[in-house]
Protein backbone atom coordinates (compact mmCIF):
# COMPACT_ATOMS: atom_id res chain seq x y z
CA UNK A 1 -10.28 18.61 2.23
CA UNK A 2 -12.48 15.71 1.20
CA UNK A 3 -10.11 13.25 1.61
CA UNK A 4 -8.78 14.73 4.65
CA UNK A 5 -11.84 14.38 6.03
CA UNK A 6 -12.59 11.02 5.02
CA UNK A 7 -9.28 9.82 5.80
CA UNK A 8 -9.89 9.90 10.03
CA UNK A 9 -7.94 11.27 12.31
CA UNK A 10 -3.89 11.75 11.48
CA UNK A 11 -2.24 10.06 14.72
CA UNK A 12 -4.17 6.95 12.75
CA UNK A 13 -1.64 5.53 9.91
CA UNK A 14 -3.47 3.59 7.44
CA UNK A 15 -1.87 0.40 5.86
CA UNK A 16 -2.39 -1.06 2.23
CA UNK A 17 -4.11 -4.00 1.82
CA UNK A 18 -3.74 -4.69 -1.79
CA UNK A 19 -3.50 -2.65 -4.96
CA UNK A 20 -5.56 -2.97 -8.27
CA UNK A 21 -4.09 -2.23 -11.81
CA UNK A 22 -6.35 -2.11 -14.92
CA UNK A 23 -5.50 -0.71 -18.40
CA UNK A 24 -8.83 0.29 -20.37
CA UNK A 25 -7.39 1.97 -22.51
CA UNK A 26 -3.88 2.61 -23.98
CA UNK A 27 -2.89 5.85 -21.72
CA UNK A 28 -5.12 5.46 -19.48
CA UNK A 29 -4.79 3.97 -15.49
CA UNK A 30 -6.94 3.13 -13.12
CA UNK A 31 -6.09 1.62 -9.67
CA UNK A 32 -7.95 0.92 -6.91
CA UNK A 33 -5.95 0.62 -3.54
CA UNK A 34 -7.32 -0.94 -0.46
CA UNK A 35 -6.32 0.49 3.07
CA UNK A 36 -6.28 -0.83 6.67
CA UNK A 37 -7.02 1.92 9.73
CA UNK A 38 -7.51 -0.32 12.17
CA UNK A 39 -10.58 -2.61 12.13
CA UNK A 40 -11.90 -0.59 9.00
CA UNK A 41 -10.67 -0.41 5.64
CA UNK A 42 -11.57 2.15 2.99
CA UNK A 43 -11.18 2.36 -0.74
CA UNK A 44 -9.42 4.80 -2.53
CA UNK A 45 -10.10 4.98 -6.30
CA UNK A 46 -7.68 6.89 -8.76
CA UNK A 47 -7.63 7.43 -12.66
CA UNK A 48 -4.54 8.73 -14.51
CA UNK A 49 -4.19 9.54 -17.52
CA UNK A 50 -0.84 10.10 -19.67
CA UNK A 51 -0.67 13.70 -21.37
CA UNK A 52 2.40 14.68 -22.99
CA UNK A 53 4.56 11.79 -21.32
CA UNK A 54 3.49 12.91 -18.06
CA UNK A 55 0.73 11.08 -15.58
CA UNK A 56 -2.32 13.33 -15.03
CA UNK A 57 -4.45 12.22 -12.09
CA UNK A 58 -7.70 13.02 -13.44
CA UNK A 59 -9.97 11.14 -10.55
CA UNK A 60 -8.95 10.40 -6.96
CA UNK A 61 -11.27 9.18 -4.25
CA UNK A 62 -12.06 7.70 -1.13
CA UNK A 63 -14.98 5.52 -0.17
């Protein structure tokens, strides 16, 4: 609901900017993706990890 909330309204499609890779840590993901609505852009942060060959979004924001 956070990120619902955050997002704006839904009649609004947001496009990417740009998209961030880094690799702390062997298994580990994070991203950082940039998004156009508009004149503002917001942030949305994730963090996955890999569990048992699978990707397990552990984090996920929006700023």
């Amino acid at each position: 609901m956070e990120l619902l909330r955050k997002s704006g309204t839904q009649k609004e499609i947001g496009k990417i900017k740009s998209i961030h890779l880094s690799e702390p840590l062997d298994g580990i993901c994070e991203t950082t993706v940039l998004i156009c609505y508009g004149q503002r852009i917001r942030a949305v942060v994730v963090r996955l990890e890999g569990v048992d060959g699978r990707w397990l979004c552990t984090a996920l924001r929006m700023i």
